[in-house]
C-alpha atoms as a PDB file:
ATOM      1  CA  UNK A   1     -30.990  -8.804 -11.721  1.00  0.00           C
ATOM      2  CA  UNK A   2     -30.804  -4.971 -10.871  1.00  0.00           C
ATOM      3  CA  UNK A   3     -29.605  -2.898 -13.794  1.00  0.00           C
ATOM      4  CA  UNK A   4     -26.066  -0.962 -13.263  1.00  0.00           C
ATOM      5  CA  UNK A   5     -25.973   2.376 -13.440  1.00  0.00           C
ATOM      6  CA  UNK A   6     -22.606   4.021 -14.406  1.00  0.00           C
ATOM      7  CA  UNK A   7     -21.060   5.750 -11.000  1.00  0.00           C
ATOM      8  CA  UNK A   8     -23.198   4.589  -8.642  1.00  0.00           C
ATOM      9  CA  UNK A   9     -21.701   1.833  -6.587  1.00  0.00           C
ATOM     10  CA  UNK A  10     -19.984   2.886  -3.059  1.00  0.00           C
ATOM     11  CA  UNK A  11     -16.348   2.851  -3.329  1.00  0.00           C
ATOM     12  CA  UNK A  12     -15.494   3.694  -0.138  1.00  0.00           C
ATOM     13  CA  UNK A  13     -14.442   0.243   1.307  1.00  0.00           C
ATOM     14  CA  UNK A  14     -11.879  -0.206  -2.104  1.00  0.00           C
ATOM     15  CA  UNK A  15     -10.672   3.052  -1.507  1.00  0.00           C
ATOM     16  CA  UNK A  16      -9.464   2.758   2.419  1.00  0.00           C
ATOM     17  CA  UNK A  17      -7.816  -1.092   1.734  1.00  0.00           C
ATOM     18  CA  UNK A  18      -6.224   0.604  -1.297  1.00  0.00           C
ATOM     19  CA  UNK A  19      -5.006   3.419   0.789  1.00  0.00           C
ATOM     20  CA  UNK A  20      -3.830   0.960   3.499  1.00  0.00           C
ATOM     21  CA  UNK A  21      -2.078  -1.108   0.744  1.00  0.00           C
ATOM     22  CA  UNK A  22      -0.086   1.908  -0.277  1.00  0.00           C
ATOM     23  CA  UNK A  23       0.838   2.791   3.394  1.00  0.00           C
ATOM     24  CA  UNK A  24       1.916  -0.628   3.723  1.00  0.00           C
ATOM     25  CA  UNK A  25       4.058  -0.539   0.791  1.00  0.00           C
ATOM     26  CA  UNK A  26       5.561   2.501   1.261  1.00  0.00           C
ATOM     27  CA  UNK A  27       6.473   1.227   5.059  1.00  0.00           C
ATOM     28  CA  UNK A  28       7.891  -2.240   3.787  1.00  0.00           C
ATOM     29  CA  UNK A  29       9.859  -0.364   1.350  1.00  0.00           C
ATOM     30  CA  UNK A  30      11.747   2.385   4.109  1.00  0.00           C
ATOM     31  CA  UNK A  31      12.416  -0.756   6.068  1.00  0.00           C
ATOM     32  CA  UNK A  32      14.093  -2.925   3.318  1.00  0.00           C
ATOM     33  CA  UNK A  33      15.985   0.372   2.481  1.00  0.00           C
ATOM     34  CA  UNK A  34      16.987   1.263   6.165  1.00  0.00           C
ATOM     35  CA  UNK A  35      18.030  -2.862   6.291  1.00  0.00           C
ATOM     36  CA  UNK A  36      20.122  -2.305   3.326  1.00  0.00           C
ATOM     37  CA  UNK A  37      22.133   0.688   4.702  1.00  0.00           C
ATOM     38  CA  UNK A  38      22.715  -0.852   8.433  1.00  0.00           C
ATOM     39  CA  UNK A  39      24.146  -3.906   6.816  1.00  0.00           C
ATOM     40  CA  UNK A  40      26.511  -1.274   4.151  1.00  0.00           C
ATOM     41  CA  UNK A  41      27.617   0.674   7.171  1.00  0.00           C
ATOM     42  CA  UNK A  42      27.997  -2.787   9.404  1.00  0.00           C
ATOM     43  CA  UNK A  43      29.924  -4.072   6.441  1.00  0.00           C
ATOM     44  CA  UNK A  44      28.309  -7.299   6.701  1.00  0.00           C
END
């Protein structure tokens, strides 16, 4: 087995699905929001 060396494993894969996962969160959580004020204003 290869020995690790400290900072030098390519992130760049975990770092666009973690990006992606944040854009997806932040969408997810305008639409709940926006849900939640059309059903306040449609007084259901």
């Amino acid at each position: 087995m290869a020995e690790h060396k400290q900072g030098s494993m390519d992130i760049r894969a975990q770092e666009k699905t973690f990006q992606g996962f944040v854009k997806m969160v932040s969408w997810g959580t305008a639409i709940c929001i926006a849900v939640v004020i059309f059903m306040a204003l449609a007084n259901a």
